[in-house]
Protein backbone atom coordinates (compact mmCIF):
# COMPACT_ATOMS: atom_id res chain seq x y z
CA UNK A 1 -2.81 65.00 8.45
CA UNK A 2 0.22 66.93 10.28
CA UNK A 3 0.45 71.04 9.66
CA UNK A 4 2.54 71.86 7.42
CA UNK A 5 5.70 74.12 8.33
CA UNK A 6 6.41 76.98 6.54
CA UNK A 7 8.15 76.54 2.76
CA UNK A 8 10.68 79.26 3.15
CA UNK A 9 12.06 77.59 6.31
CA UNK A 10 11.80 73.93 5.06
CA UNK A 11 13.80 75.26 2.05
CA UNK A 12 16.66 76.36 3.75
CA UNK A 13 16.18 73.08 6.10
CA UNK A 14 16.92 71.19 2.66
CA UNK A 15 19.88 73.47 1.66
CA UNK A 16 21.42 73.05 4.48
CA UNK A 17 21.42 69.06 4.73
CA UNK A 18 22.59 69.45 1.07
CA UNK A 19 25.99 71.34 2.27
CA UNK A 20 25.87 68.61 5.33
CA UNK A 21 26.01 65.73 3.21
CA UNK A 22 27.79 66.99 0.80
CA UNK A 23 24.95 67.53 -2.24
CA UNK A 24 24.96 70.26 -4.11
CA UNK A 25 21.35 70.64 -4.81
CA UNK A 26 22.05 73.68 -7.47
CA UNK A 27 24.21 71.43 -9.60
CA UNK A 28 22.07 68.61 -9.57
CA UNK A 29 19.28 71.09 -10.90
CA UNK A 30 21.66 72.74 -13.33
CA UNK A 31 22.60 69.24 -14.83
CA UNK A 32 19.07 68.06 -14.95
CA UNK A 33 19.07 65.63 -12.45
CA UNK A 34 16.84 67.42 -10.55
CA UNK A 35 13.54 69.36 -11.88
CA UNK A 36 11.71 71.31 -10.51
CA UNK A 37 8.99 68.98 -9.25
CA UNK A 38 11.60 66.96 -7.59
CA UNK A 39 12.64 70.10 -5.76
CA UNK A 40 9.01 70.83 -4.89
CA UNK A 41 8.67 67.20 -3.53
CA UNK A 42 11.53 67.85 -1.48
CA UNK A 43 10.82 70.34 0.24
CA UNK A 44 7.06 69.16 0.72
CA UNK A 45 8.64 66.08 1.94
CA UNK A 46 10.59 68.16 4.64
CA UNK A 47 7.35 70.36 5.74
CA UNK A 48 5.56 67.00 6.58
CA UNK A 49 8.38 65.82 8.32
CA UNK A 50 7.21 65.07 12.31
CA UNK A 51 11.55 65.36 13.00
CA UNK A 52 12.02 68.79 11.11
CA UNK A 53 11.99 70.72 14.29
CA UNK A 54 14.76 69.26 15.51
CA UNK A 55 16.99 69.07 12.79
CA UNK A 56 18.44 72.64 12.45
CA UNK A 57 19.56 71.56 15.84
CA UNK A 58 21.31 68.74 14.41
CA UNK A 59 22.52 70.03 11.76
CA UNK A 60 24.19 73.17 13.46
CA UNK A 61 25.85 70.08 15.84
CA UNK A 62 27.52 68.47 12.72
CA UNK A 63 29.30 70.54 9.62
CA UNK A 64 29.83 67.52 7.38
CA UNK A 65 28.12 64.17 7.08
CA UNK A 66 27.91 61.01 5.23
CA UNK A 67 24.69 60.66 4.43
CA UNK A 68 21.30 62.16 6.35
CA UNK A 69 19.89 60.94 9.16
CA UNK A 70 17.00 57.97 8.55
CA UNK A 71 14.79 60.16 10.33
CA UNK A 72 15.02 62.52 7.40
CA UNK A 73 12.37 61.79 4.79
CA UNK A 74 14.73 62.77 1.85
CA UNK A 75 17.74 60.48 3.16
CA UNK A 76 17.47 58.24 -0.34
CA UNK A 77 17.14 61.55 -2.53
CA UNK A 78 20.14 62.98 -1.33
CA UNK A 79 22.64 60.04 -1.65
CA UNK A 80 21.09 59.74 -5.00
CA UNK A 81 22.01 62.49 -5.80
CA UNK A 82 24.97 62.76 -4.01
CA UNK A 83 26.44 59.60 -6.43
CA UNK A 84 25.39 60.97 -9.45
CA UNK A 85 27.88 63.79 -8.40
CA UNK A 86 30.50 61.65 -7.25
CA UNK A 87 30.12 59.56 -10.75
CA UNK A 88 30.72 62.82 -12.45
CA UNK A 89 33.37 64.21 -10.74
């Protein structure tokens, strides 16, 4: 089983794909579709993830995307989330 990284920095790694694709992970959380498990899994998702050392690379390369990259392990999560925003908007 891979190391995992370090919470803190995974945490921000998941933040800041939020902004890139456009999900606000706060409201999602706020509105209950997010708990916090979910956001737990999330982020343990991202600190197993064998591409997470190159993403703040990739994300500093990009300021807004469509969705995240299939590499990401969360990709499905976040445009999940990202239409239940859109749906309510």
């Amino acid at each position: 089983m891979p190391q995992l990284g370090n919470i803190m920095t995974h945490l921000r790694l998941v933040l800041r794909m939020g902004q890139a694709t456009g999900t606000d992970l706060a409201v999602a959380y706020r509105k209950g579709h997010l708990n916090h498990e979910e956001w737990a899994e999330i982020v343990q998702q991202c600190r197993g993830c064998a591409w997470a050392h190159d993403c703040p690379e990739w994300l500093e390369q990009r300021d807004q995307i469509e969705q995240a990259p299939s590499t990401c392990p969360n990709t499905e999560r976040f445009a999940a989330l990202k239409a239940q925003q859109l749906e309510q908007a």
